[in-house]
PDB file of N, CA and C in Angstrom:
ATOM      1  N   UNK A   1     -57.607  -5.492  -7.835  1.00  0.00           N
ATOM      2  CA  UNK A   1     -56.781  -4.451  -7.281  1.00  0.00           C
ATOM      3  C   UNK A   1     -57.286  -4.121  -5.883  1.00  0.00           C
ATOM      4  N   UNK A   2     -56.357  -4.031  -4.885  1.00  0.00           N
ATOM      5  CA  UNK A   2     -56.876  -4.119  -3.941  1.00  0.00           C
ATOM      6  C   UNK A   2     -57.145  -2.181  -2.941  1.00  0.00           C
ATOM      7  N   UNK A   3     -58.062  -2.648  -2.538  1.00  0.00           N
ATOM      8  CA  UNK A   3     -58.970  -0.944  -2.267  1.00  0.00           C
ATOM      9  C   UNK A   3     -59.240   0.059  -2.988  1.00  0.00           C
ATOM     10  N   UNK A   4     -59.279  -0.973  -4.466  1.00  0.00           N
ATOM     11  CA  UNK A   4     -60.877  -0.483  -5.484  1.00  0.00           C
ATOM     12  C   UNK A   4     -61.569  -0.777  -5.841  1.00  0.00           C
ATOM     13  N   UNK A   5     -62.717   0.107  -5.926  1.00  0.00           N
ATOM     14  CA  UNK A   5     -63.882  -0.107  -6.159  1.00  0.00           C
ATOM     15  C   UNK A   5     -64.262  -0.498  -7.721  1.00  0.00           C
ATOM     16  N   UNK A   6     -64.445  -1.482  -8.097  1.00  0.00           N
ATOM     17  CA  UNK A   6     -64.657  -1.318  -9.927  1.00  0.00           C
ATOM     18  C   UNK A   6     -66.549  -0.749  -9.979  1.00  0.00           C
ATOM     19  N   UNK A   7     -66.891   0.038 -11.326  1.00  0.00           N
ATOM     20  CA  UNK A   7     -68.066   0.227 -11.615  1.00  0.00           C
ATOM     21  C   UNK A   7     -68.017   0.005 -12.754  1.00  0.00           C
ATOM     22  N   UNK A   8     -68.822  -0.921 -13.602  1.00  0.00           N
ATOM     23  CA  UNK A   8     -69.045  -1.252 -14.661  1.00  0.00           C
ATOM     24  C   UNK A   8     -69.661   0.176 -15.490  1.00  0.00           C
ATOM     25  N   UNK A   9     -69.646   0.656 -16.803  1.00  0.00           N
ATOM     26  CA  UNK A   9     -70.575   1.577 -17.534  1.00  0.00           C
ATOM     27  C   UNK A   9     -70.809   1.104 -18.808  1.00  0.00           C
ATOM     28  N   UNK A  10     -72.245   1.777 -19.288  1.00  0.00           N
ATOM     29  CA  UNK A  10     -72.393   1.538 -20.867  1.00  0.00           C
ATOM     30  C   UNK A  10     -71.622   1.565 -21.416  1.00  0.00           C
ATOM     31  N   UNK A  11     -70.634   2.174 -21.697  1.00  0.00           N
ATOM     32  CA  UNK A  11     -69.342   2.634 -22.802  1.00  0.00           C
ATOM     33  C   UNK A  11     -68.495   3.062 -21.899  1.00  0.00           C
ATOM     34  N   UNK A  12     -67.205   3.279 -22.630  1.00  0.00           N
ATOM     35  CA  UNK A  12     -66.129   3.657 -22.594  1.00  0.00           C
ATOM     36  C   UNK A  12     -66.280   5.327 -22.678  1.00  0.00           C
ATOM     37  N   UNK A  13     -67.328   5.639 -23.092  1.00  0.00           N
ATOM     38  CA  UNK A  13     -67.301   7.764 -23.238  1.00  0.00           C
ATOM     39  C   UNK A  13     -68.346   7.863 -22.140  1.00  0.00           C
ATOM     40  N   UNK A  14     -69.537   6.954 -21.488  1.00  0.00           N
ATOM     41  CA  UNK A  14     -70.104   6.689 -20.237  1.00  0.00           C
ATOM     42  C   UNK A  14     -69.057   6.954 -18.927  1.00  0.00           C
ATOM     43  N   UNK A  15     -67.667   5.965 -19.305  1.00  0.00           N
ATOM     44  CA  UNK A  15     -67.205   6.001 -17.524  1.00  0.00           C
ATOM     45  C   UNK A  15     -66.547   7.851 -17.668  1.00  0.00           C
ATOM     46  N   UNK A  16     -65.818   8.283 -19.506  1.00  0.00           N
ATOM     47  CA  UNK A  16     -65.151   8.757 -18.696  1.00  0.00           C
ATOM     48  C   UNK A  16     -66.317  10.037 -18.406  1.00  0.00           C
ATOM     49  N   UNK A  17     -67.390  10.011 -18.680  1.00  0.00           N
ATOM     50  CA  UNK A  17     -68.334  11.251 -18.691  1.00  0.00           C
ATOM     51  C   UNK A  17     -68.742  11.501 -17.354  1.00  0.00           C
ATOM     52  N   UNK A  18     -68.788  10.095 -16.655  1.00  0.00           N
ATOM     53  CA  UNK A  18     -69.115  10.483 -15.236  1.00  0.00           C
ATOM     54  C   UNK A  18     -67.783  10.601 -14.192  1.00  0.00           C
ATOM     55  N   UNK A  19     -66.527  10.391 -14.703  1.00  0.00           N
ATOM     56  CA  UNK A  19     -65.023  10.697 -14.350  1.00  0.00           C
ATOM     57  C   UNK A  19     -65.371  12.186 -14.255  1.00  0.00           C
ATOM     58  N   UNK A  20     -65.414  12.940 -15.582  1.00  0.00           N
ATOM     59  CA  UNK A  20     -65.507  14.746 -15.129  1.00  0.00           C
ATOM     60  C   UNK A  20     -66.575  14.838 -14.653  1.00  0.00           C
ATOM     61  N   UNK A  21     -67.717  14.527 -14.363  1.00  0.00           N
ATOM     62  CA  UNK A  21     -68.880  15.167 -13.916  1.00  0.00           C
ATOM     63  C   UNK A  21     -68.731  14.995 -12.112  1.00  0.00           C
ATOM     64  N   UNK A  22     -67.932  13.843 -11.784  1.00  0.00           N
ATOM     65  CA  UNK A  22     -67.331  13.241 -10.424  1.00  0.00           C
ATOM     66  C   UNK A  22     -66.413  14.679 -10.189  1.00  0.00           C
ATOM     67  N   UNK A  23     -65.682  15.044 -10.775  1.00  0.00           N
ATOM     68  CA  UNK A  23     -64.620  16.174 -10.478  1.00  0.00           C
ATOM     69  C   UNK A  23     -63.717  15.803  -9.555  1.00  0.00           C
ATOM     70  N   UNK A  24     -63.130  14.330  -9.241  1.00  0.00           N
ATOM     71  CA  UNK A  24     -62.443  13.984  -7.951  1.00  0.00           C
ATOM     72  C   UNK A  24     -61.121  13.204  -8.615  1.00  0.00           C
ATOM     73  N   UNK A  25     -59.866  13.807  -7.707  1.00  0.00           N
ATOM     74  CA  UNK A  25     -58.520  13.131  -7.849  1.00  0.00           C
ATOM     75  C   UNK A  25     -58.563  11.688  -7.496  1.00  0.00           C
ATOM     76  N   UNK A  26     -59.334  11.376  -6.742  1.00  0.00           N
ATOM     77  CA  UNK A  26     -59.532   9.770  -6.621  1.00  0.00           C
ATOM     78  C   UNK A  26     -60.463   9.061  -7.563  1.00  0.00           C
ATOM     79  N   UNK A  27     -60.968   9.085  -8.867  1.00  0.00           N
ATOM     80  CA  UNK A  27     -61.688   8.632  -9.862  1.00  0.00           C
ATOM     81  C   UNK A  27     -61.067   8.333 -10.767  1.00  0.00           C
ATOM     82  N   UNK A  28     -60.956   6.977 -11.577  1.00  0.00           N
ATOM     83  CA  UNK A  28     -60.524   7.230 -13.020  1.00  0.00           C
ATOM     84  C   UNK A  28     -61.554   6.493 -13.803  1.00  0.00           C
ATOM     85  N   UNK A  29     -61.058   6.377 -15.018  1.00  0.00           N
ATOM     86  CA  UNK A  29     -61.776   5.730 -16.129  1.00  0.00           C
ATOM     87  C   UNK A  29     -60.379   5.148 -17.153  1.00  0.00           C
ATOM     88  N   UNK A  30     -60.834   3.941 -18.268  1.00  0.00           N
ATOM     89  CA  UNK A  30     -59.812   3.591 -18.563  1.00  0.00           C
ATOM     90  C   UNK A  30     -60.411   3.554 -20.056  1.00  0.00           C
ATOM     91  N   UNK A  31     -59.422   4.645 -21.115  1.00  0.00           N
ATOM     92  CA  UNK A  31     -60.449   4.837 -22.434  1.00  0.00           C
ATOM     93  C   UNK A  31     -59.214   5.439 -23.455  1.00  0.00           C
ATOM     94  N   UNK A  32     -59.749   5.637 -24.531  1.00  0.00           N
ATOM     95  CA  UNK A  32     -58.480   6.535 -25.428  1.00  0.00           C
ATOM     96  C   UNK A  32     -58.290   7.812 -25.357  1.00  0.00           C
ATOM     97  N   UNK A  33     -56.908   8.428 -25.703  1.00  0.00           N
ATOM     98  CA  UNK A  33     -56.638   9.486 -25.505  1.00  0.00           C
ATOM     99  C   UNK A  33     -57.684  10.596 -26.282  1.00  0.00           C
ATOM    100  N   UNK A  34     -58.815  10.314 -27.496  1.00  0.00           N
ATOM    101  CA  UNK A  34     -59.252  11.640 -27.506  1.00  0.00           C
ATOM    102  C   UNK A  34     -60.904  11.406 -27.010  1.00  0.00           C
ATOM    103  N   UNK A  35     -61.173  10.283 -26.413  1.00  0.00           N
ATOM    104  CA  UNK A  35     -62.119  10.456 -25.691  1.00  0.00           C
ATOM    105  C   UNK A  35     -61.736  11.698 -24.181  1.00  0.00           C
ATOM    106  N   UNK A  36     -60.311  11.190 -23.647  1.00  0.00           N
ATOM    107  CA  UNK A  36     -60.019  11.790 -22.506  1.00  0.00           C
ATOM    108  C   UNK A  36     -59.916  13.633 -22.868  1.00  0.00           C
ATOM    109  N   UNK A  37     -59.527  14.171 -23.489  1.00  0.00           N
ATOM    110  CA  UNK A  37     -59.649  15.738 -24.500  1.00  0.00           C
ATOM    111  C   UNK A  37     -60.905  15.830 -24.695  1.00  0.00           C
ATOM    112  N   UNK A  38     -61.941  15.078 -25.186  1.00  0.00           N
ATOM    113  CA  UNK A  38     -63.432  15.577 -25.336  1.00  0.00           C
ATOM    114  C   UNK A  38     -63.839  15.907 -24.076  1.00  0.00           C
ATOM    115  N   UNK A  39     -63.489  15.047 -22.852  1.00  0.00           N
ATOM    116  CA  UNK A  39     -64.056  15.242 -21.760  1.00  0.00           C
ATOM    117  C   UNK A  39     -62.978  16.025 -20.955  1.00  0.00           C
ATOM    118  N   UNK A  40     -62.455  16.431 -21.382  1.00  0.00           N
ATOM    119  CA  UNK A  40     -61.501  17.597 -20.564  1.00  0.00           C
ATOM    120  C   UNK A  40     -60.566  16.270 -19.383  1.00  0.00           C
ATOM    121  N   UNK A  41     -60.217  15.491 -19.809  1.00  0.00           N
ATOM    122  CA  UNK A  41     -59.749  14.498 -18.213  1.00  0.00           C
ATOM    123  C   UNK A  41     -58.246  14.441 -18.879  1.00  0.00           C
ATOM    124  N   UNK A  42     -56.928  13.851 -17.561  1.00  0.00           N
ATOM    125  CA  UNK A  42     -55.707  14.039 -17.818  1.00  0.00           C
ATOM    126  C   UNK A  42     -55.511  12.440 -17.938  1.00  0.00           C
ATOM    127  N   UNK A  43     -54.439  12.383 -18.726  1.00  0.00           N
ATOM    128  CA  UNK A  43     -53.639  10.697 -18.847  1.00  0.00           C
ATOM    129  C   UNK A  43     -53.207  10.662 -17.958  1.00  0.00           C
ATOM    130  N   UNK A  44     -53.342   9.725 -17.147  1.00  0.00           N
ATOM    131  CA  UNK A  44     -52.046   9.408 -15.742  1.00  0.00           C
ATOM    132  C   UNK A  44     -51.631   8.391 -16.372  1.00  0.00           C
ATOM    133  N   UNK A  45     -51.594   7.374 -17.435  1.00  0.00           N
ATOM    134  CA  UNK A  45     -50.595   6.154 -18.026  1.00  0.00           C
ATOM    135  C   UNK A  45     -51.133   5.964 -19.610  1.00  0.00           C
ATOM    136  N   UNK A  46     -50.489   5.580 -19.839  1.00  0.00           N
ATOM    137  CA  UNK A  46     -50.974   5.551 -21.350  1.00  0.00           C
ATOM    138  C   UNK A  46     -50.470   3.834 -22.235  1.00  0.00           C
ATOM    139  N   UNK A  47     -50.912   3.397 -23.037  1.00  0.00           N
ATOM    140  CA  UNK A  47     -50.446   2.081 -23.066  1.00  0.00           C
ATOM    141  C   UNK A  47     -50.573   0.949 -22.270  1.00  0.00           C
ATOM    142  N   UNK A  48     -52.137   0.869 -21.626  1.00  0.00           N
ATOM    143  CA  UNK A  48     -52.038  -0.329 -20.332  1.00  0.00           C
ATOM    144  C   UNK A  48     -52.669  -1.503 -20.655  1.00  0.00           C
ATOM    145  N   UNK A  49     -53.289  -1.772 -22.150  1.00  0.00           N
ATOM    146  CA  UNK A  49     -53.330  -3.013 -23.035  1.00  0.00           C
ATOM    147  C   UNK A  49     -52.523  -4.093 -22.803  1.00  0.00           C
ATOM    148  N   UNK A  50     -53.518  -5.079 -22.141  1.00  0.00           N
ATOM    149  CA  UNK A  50     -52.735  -6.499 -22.051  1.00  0.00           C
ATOM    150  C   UNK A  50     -52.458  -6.853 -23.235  1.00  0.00           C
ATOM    151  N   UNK A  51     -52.868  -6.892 -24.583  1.00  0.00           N
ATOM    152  CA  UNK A  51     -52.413  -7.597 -25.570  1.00  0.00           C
ATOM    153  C   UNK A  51     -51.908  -6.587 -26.787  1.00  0.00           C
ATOM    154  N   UNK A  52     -51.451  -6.810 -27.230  1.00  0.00           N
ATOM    155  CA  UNK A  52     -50.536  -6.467 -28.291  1.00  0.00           C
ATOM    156  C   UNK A  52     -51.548  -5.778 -29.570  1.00  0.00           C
ATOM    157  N   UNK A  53     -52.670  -6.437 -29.780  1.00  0.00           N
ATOM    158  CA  UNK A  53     -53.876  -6.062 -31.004  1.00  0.00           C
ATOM    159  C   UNK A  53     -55.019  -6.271 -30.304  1.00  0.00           C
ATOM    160  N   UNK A  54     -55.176  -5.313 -29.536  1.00  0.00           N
ATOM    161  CA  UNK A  54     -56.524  -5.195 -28.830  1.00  0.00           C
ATOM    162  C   UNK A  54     -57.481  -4.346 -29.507  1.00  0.00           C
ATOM    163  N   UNK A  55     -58.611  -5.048 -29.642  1.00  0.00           N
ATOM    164  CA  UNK A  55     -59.876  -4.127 -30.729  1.00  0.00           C
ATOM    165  C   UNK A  55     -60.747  -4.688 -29.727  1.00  0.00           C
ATOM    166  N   UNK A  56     -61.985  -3.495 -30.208  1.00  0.00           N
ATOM    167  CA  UNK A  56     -62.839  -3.798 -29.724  1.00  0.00           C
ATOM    168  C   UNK A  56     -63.999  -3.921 -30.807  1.00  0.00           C
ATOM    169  N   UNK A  57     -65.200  -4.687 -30.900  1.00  0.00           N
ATOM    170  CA  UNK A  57     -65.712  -5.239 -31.516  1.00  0.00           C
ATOM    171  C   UNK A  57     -67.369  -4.867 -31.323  1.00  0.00           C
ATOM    172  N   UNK A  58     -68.355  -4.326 -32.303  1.00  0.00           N
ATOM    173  CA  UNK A  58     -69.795  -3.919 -31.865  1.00  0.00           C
ATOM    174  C   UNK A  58     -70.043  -5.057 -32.923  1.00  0.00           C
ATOM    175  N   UNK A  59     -71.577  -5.571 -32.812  1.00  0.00           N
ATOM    176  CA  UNK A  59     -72.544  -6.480 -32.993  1.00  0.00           C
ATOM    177  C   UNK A  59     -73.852  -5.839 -32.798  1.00  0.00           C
ATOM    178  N   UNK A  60     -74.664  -6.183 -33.820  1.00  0.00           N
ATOM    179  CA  UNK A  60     -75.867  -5.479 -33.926  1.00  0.00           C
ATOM    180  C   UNK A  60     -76.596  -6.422 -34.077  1.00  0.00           C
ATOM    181  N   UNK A  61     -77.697  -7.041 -33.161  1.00  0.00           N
ATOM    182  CA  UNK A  61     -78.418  -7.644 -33.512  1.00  0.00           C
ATOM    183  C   UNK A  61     -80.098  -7.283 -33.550  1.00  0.00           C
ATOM    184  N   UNK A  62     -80.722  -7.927 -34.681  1.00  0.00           N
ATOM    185  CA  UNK A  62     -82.150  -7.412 -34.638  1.00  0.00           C
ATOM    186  C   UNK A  62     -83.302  -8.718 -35.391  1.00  0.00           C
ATOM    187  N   UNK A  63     -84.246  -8.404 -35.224  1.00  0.00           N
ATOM    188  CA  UNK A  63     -84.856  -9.393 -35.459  1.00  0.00           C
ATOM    189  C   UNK A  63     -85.474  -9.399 -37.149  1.00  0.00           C
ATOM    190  N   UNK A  64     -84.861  -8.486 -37.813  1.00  0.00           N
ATOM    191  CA  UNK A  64     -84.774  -8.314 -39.214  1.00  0.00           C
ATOM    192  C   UNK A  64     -83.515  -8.736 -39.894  1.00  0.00           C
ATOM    193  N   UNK A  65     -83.530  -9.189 -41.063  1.00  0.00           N
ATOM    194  CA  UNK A  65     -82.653  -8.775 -41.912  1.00  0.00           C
ATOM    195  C   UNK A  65     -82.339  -7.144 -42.809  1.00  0.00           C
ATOM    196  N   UNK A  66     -81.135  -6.727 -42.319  1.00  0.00           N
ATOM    197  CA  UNK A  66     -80.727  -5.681 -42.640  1.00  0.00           C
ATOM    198  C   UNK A  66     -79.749  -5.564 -43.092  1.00  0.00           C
ATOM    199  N   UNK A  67     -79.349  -4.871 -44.209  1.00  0.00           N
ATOM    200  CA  UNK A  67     -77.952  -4.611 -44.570  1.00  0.00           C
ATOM    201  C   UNK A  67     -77.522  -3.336 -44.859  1.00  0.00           C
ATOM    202  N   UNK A  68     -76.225  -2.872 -43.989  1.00  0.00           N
ATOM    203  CA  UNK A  68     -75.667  -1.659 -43.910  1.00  0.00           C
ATOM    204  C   UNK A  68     -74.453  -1.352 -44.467  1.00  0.00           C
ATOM    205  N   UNK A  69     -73.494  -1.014 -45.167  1.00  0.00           N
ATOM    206  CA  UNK A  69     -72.285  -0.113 -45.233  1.00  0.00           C
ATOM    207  C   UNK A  69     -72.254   1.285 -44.294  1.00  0.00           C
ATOM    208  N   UNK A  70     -71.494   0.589 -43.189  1.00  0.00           N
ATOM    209  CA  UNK A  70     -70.566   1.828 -42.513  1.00  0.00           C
ATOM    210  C   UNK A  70     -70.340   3.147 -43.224  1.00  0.00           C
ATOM    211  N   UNK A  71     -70.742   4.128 -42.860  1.00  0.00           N
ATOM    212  CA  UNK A  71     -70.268   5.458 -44.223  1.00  0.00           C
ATOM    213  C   UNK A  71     -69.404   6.186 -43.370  1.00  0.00           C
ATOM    214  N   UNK A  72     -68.827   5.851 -42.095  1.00  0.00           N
ATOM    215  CA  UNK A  72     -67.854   6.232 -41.160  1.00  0.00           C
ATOM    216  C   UNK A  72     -66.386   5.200 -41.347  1.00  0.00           C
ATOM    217  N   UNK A  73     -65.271   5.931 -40.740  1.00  0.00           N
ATOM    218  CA  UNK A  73     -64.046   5.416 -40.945  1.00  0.00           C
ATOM    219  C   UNK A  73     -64.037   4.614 -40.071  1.00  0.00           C
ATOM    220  N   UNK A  74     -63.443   3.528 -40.153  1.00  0.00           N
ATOM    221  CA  UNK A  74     -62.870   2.617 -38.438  1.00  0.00           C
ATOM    222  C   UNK A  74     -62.186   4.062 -37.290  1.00  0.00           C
ATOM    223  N   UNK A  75     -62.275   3.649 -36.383  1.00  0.00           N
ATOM    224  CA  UNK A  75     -61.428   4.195 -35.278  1.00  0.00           C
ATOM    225  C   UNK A  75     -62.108   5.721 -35.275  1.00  0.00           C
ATOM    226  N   UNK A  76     -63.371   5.872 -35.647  1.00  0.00           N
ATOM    227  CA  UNK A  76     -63.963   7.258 -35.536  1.00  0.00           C
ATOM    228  C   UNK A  76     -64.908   7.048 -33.772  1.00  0.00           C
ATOM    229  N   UNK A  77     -65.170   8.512 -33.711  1.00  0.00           N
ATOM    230  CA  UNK A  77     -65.760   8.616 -32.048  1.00  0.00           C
ATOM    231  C   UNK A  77     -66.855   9.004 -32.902  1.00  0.00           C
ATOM    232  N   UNK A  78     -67.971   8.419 -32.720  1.00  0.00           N
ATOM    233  CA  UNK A  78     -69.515   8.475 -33.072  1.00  0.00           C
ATOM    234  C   UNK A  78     -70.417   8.843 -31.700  1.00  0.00           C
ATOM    235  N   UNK A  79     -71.476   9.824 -31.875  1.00  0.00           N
ATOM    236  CA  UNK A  79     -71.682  10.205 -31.010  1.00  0.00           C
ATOM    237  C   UNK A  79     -73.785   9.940 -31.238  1.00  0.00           C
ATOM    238  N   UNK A  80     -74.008   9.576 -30.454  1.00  0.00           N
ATOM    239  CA  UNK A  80     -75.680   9.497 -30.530  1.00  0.00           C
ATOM    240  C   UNK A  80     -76.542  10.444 -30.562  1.00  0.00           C
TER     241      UNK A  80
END
């Protein structure tokens, strides 16, 4: 896109955290609608998924064998 700047962040609740902490009409972040309500930020478009079944996918790797059951729902906002 031309005359922007991209910045990569840890996460998706990373860009938009430094979106409000920025406080500027020229900033965005690109995330779901109730990440954008946690952080107080407005939708300017909604639906901008190139593909049709877009997920996103975590991987845990460690140098053990471990085994976990999730005790959280899919599509929950988990917070550290």
């Amino acid at each position: 896109m031309k005359g922007v700047k991209l910045e990569s962040c840890a996460s998706t609740a990373d860009a938009m955290q430094k979106v409000q902490e920025m406080d500027r009409d020229d900033v965005a972040a690109i995330g779901n609608a109730s990440s954008g309500k946690l952080y107080g930020l407005q939708a300017i478009q909604g639906n901008i998924a190139n593909q049709s079944e877009n997920h996103t996918r975590f991987i845990v790797v460690c140098n053990s064998r471990q085994h976990r059951k999730p005790n959280r729902k899919p599509y929950s906002l988990y917070r550290g």
